[in-house]
Protein backbone atom coordinates (compact mmCIF):
# COMPACT_ATOMS: atom_id res chain seq x y z
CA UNK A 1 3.00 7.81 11.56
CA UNK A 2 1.07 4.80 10.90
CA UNK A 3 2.95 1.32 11.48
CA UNK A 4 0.60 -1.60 11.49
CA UNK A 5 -1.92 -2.03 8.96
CA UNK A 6 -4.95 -4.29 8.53
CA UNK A 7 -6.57 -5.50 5.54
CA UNK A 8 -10.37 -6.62 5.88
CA UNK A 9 -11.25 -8.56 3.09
CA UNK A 10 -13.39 -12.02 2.03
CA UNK A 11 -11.74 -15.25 3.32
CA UNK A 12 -10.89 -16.11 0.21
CA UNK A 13 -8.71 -13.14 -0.58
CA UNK A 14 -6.78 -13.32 1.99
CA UNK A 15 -3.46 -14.92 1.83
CA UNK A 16 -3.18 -13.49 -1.52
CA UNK A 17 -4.14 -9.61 -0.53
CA UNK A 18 -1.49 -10.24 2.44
CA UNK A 19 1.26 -11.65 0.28
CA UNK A 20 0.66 -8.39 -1.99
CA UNK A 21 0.73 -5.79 0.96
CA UNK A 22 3.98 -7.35 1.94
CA UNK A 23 5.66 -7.42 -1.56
CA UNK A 24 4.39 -3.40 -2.52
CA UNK A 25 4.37 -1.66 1.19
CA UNK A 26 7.02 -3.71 3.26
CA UNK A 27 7.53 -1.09 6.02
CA UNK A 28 4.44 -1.80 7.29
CA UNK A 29 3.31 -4.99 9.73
CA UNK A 30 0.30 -6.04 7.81
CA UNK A 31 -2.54 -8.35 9.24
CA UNK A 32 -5.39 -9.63 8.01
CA UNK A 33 -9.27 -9.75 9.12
CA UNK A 34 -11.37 -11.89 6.95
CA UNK A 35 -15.21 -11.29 6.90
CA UNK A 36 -17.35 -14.12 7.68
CA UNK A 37 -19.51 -14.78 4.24
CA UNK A 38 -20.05 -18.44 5.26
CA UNK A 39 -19.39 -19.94 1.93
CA UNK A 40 -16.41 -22.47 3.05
CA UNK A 41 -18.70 -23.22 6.17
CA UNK A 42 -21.26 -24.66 4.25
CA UNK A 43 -21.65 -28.41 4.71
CA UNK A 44 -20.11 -29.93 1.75
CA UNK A 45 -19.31 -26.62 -0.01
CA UNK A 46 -17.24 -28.56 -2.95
CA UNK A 47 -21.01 -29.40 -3.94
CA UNK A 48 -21.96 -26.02 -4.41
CA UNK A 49 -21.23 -25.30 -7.70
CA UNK A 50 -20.82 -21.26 -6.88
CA UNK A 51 -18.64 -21.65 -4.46
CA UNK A 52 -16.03 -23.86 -6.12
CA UNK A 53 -15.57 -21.42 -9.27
CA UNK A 54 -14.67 -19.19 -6.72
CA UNK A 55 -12.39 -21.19 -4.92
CA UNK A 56 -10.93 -22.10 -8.39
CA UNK A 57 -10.52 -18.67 -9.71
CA UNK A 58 -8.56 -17.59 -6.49
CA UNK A 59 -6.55 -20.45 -6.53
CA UNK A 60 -5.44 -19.15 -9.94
CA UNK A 61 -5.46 -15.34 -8.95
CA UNK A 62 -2.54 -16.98 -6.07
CA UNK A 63 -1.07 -18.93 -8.13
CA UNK A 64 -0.24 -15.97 -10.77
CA UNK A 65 0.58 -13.97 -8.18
CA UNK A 66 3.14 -16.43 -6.53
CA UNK A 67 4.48 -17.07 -9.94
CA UNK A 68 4.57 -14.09 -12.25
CA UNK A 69 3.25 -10.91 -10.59
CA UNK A 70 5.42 -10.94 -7.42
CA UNK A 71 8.48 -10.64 -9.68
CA UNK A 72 7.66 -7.82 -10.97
CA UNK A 73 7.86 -5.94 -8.17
């Protein structure tokens, strides 16, 4: 009997993990809890090398979705 769910995920993941919940399981009020991993915190983080391949490759992880993946659906 479940109504509400949350998703706990990295703060990177999360706009995109919501956006999916929504699209596959609409009956459900989704929110989202991102874990603190202090990456985007980091003074200057575009420096870090690390941290801006991820940024990247979840830019184009959303950008997929938004584009292809959610039509499919």
């Amino acid at each position: 009997g479940a109504h509400s769910v949350m998703i706990v995920t990295s703060d990177f993941h999360t706009r995109r993990a919501l956006s999916i919940a929504h699209k596959v399981q609409p009956h459900y009020a989704w929110t989202a809890a991102a874990t603190d991993n202090g990456l985007l915190s980091t003074p200057k983080w575009w420096t870090r090398r690390f941290i801006v391949k991820d940024v990247f490759q979840e830019w184009q992880k959303l950008a997929w979705w938004e584009l292809v993946e959610r039509h499919r659906y």
